[in-house]
N, C-alpha and C. Protein backbone atom coordinates (compact mmCIF):
# COMPACT_ATOMS: atom_id res chain seq x y z
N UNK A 1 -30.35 37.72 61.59
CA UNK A 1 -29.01 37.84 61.12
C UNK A 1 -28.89 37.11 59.79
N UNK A 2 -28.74 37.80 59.15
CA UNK A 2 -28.56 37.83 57.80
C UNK A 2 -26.99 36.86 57.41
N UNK A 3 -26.70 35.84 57.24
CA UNK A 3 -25.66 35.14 56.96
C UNK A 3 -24.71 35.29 55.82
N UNK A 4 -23.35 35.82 55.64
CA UNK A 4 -22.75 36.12 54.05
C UNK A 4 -23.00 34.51 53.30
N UNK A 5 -23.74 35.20 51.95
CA UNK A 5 -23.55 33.89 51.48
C UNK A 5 -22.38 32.93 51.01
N UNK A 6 -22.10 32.04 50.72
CA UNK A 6 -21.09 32.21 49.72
C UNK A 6 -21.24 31.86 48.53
N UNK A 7 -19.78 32.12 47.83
CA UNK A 7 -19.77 32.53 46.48
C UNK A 7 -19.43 30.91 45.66
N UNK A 8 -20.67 30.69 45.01
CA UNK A 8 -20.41 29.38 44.28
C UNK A 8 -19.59 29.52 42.95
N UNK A 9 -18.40 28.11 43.20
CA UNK A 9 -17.51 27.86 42.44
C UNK A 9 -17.44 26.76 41.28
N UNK A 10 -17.61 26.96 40.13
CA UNK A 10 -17.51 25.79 39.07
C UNK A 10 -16.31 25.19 38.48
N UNK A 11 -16.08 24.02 39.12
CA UNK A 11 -14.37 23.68 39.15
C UNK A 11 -14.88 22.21 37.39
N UNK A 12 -13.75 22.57 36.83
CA UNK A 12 -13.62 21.47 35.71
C UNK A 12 -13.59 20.17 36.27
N UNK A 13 -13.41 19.04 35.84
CA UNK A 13 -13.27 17.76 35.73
C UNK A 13 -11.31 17.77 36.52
N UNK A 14 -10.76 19.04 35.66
CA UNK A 14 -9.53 18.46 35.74
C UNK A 14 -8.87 19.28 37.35
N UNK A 15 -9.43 20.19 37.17
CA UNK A 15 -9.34 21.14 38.45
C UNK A 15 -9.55 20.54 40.02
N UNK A 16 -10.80 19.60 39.65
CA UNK A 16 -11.26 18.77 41.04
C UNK A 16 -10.15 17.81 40.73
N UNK A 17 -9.96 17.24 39.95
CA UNK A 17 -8.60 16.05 40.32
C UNK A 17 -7.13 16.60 40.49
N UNK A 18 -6.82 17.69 40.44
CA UNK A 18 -5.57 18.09 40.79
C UNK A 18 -5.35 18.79 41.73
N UNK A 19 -7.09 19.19 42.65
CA UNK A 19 -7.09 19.69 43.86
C UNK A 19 -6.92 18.35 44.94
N UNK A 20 -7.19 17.26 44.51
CA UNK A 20 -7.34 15.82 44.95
C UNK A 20 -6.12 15.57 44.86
N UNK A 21 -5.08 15.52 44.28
CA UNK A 21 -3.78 15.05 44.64
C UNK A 21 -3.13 15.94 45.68
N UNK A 22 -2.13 14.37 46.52
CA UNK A 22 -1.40 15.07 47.50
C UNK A 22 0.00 16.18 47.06
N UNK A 23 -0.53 17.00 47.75
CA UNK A 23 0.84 18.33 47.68
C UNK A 23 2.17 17.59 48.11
N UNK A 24 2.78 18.23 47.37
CA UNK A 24 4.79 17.97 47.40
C UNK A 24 5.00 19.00 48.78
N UNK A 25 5.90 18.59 49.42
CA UNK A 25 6.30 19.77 51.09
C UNK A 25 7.28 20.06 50.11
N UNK A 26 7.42 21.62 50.41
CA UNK A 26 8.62 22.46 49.85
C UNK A 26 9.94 22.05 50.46
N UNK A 27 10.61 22.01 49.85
CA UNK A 27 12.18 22.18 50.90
C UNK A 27 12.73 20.73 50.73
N UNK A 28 12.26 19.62 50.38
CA UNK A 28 12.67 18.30 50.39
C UNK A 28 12.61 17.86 49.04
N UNK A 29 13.47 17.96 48.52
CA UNK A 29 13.73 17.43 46.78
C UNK A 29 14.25 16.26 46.29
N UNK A 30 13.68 15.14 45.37
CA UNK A 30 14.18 14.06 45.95
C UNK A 30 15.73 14.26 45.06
N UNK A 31 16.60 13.21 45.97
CA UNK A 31 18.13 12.97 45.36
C UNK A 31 17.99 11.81 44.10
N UNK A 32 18.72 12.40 43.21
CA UNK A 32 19.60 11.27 42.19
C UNK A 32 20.16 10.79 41.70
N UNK A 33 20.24 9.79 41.40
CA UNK A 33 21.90 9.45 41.30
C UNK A 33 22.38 9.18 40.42
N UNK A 34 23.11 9.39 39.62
CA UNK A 34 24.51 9.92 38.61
C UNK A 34 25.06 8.45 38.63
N UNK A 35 24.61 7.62 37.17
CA UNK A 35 25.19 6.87 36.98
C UNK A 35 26.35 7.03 35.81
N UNK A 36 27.20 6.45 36.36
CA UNK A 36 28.83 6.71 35.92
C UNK A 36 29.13 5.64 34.42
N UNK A 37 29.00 5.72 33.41
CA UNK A 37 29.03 5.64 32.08
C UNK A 37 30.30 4.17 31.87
N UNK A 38 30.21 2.76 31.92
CA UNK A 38 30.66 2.02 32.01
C UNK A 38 31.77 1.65 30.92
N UNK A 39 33.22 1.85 30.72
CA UNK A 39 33.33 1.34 29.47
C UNK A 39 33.68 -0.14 29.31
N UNK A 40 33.72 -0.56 27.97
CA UNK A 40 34.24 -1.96 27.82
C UNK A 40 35.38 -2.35 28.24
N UNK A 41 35.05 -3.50 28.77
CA UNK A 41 36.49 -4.16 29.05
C UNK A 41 37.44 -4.84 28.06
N UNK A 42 38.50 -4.79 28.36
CA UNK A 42 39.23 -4.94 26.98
C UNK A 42 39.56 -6.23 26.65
N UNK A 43 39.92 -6.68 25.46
CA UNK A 43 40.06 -7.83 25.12
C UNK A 43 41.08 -8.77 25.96
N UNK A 44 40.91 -9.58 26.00
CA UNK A 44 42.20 -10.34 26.38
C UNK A 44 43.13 -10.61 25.49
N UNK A 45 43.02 -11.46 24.28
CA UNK A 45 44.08 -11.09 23.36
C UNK A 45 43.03 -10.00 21.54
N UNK A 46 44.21 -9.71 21.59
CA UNK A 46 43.41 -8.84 19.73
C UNK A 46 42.92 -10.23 18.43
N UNK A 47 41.58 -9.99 18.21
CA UNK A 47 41.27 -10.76 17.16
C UNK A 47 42.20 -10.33 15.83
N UNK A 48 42.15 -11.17 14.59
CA UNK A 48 42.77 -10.97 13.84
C UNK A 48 41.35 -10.54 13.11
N UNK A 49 41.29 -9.43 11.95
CA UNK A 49 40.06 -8.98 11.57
C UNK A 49 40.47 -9.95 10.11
N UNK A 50 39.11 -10.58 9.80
CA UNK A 50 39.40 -10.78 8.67
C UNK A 50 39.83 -10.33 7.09
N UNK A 51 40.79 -10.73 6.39
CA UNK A 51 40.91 -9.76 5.09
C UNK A 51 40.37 -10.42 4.17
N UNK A 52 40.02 -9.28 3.11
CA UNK A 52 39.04 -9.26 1.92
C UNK A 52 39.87 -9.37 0.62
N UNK A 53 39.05 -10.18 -0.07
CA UNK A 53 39.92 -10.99 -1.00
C UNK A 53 39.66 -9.94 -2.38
N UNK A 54 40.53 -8.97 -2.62
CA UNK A 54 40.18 -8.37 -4.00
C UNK A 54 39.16 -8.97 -5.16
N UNK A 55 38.31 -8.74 -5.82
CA UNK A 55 37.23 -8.82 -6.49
C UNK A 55 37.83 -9.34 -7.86
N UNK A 56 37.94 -10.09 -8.20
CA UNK A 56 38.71 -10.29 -9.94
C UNK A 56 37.72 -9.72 -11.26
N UNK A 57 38.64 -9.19 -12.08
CA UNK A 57 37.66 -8.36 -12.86
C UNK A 57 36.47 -9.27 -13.46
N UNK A 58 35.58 -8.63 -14.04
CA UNK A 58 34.34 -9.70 -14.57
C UNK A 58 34.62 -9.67 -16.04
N UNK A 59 34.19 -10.35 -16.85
CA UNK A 59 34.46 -9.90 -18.21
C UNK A 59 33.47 -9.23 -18.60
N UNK A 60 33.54 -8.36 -19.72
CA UNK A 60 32.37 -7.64 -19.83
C UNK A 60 31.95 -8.41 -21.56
N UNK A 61 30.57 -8.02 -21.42
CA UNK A 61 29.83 -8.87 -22.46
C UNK A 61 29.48 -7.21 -23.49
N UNK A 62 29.86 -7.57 -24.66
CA UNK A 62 28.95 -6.71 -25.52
C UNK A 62 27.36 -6.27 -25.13
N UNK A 63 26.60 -5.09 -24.85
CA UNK A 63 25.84 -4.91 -24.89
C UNK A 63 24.46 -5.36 -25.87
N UNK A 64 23.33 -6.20 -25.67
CA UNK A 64 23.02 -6.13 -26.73
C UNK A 64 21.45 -6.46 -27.11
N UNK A 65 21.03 -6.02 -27.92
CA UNK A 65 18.93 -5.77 -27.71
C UNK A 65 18.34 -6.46 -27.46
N UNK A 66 17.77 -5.44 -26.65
CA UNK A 66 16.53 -6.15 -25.60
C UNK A 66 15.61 -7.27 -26.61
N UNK A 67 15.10 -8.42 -26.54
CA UNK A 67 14.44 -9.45 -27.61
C UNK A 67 12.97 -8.64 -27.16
N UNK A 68 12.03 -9.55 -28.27
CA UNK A 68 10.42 -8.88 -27.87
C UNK A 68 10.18 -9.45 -26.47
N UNK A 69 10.82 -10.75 -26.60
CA UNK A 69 10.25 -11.15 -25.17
C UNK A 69 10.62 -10.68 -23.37
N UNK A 70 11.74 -10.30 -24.00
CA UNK A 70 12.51 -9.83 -22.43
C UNK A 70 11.63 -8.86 -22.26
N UNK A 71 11.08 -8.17 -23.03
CA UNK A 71 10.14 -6.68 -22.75
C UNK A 71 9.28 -7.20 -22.15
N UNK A 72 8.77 -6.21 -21.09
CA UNK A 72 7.99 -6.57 -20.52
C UNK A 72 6.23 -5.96 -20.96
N UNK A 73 5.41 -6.33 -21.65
CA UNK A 73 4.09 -6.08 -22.22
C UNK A 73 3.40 -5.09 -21.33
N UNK A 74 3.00 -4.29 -21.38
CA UNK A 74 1.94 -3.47 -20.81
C UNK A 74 1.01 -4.37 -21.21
N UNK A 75 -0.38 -4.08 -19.97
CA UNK A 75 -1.55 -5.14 -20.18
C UNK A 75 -2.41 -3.63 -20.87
N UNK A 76 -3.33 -4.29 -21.86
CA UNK A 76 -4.16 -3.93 -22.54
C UNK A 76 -5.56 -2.45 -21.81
N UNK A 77 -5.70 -1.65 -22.35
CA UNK A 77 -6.78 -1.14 -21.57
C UNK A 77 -7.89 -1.59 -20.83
N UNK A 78 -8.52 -1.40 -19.95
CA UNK A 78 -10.05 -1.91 -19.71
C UNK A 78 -11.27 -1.41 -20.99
N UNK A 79 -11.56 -2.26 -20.35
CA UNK A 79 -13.14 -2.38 -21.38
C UNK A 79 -14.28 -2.44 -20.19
N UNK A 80 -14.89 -1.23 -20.52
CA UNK A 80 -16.17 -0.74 -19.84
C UNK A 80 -17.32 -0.93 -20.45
N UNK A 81 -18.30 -2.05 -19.90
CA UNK A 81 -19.21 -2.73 -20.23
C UNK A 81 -20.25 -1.57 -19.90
N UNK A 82 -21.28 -1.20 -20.45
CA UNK A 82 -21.89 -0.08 -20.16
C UNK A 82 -23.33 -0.41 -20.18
N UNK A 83 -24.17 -1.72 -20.14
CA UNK A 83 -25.52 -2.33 -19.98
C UNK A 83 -24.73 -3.91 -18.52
N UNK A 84 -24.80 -2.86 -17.69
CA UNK A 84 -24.84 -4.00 -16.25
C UNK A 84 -25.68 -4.88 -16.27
N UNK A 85 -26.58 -5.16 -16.78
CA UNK A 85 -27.90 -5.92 -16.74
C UNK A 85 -27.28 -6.94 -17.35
N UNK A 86 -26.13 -6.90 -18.25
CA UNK A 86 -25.55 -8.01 -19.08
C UNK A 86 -24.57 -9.33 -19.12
N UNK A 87 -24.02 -8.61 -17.09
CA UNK A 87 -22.68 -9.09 -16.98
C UNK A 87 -22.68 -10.37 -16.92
N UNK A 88 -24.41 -10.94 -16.59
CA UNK A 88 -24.27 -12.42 -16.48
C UNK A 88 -23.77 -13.17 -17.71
N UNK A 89 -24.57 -12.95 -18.89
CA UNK A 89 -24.33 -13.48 -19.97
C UNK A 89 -22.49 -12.77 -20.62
N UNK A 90 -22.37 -12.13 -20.28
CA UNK A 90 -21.28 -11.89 -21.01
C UNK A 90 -20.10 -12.71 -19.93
N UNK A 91 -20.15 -12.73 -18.81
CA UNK A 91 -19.42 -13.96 -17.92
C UNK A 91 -19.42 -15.16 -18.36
N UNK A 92 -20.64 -15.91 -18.72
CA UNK A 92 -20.79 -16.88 -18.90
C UNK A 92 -20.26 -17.37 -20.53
N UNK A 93 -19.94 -16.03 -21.20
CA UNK A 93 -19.38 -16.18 -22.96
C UNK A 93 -17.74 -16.00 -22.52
N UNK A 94 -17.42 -15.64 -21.64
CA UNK A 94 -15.71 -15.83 -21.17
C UNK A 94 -15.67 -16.84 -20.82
N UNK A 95 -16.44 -17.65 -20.15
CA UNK A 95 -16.21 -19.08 -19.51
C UNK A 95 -16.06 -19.77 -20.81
N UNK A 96 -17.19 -19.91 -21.63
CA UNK A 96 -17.47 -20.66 -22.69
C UNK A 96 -15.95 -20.55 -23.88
N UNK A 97 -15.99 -19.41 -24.16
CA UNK A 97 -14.51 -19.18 -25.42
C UNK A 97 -13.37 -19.00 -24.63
N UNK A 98 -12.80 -19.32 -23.44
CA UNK A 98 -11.92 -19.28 -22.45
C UNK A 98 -11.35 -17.97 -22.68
N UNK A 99 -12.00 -16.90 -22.92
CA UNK A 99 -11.35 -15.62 -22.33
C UNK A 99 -11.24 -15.20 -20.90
N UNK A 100 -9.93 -14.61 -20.80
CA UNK A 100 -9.45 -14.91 -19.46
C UNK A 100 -9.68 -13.19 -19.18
N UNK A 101 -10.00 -12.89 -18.03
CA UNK A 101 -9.64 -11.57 -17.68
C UNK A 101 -9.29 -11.52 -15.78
N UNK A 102 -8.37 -10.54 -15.05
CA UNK A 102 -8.34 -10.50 -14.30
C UNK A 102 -8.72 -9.58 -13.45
N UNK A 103 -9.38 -8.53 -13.78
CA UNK A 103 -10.29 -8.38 -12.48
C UNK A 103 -11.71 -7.57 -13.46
N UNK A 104 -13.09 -7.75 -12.73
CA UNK A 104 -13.97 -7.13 -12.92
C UNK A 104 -14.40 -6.28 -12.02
N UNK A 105 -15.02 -5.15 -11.88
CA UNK A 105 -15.52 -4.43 -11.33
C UNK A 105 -16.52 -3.53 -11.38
N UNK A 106 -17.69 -3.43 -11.00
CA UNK A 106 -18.84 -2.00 -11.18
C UNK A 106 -18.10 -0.93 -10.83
N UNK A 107 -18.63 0.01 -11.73
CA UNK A 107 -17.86 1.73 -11.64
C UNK A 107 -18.94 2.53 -12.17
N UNK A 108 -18.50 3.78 -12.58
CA UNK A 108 -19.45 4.64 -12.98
C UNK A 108 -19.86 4.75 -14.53
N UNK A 109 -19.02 3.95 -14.69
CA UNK A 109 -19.10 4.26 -16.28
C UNK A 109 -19.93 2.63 -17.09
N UNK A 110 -19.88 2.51 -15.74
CA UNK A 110 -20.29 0.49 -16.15
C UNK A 110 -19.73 -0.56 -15.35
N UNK A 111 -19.48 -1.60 -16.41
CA UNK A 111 -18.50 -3.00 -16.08
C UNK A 111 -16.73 -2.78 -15.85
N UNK A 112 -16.23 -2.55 -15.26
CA UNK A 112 -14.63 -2.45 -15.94
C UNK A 112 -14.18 -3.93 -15.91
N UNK A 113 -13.70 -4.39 -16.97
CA UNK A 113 -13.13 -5.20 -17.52
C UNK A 113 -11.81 -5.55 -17.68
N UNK A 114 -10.85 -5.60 -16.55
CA UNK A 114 -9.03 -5.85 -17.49
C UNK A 114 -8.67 -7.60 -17.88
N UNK A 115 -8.50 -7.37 -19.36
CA UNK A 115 -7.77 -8.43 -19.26
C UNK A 115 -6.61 -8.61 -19.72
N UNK A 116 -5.86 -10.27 -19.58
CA UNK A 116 -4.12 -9.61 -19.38
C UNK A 116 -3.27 -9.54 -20.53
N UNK A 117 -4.29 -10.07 -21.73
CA UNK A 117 -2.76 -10.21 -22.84
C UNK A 117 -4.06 -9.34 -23.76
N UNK A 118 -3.15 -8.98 -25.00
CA UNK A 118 -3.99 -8.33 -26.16
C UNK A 118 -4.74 -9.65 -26.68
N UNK A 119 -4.75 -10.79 -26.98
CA UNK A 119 -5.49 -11.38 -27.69
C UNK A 119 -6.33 -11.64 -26.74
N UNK A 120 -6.76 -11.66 -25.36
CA UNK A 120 -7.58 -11.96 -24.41
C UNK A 120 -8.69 -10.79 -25.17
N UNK A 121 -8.33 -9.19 -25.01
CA UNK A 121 -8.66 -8.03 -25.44
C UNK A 121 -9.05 -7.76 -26.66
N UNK A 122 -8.64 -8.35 -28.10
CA UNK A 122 -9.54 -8.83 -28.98
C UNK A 122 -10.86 -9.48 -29.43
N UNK A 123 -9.96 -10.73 -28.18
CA UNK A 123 -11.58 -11.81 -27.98
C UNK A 123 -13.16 -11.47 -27.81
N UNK A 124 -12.64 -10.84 -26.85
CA UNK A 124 -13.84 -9.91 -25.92
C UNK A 124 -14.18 -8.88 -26.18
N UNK A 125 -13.23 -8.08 -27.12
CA UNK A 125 -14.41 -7.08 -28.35
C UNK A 125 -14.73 -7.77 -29.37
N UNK A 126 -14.56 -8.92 -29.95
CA UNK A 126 -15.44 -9.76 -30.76
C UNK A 126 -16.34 -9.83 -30.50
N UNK A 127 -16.45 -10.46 -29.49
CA UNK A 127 -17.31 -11.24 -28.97
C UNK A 127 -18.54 -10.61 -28.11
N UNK A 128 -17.93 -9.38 -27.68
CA UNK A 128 -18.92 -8.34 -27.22
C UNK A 128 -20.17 -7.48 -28.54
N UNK A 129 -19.19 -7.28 -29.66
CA UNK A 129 -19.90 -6.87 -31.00
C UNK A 129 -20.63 -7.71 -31.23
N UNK A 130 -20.74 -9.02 -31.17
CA UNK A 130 -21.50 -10.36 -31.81
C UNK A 130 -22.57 -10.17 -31.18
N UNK A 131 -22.68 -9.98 -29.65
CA UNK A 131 -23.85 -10.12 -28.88
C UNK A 131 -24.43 -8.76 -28.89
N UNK A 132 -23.67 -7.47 -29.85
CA UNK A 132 -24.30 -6.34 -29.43
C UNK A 132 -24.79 -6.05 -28.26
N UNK A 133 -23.39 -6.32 -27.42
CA UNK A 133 -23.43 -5.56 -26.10
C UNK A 133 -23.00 -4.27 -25.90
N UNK A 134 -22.86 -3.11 -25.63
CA UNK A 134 -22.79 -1.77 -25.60
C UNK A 134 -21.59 -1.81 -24.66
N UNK A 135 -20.44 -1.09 -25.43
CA UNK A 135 -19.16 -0.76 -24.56
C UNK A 135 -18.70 0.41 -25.68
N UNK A 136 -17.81 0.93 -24.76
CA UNK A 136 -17.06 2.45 -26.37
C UNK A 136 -15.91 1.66 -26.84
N UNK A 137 -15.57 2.01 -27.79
CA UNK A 137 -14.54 0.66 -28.69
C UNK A 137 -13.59 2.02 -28.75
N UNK A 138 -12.63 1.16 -28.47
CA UNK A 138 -11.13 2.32 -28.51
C UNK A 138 -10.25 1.05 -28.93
N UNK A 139 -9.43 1.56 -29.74
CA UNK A 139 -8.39 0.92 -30.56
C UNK A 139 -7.43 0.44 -29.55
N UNK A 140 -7.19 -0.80 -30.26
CA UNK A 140 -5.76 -1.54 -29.35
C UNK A 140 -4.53 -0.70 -29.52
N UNK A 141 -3.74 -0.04 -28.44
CA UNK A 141 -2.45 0.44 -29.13
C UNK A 141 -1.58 -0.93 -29.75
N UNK A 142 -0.74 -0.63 -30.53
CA UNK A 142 0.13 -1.68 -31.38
C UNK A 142 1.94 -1.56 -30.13
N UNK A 143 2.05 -2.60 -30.13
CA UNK A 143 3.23 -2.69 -29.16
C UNK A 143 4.31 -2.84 -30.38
């Protein structure tokens, strides 16, 4: 006697765990309950709201030009050092003539160089020409 085989079934991950949870019985739904929306209770006596004291006019001042200094400077372009092999010595010639710069960085093009005022940015194309260090020289714009 030849036995029916049976027919094998490939159940997911999620299929076996939701055959694993217990079934809900039809017909029994749970109750809920309707909570009833509370309002405030009322004051005992009325605050007085405070009043606002009209604004007195300001005087007004003639308008009048901006000085060089109130402007605020754009900082100078970078300067792209373009022989990496150099940055030691050329670090060590900012230390020495106190040129200041605030940030350095390797890139693709070289050294990038910002520093923050134009005469910082002078210095350091001087001073870069002196040592015939290799950077592209682009003109200071004039403020």
């Amino acid at each position: 006697m030849n036995a029916p085989m049976k027919k094998q079934i490939w159940l997911s991950k999620k299929q076996i765990d939701y055959e694993r949870m217990p079934k809900r019985k039809a017909g029994k739904a749970k109750a809920t309950i309707a909570k009833k929306p509370v309002a405030p209770a009322p004051s005992p006596s009325p605050v007085p709201q405070p009043t606002r004291a009209t604004p007195s006019p300001r005087p007004v001042s003639p308008p009048t030009a901006p000085t060089a200094q109130a402007k605020k400077q754009r900082p100078p372009p970078p300067i792209y050092i373009q022989d990496k092999g150099k940055w030691t010595d050329v670090s060590k010639m900012c230390v020495d003539r106190k040129i200041h710069y605030t940030n350095a960085r390797s890139c693709q093009q070289g050294i990038k160089v910002q520093v923050p005022t134009a005469s910082d940015y002078r210095d350091l194309t001087r001073s870069l020409r002196e040592r015939n260090v290799p950077f592209p020289r682009t003109r200071l714009p004039e403020w």
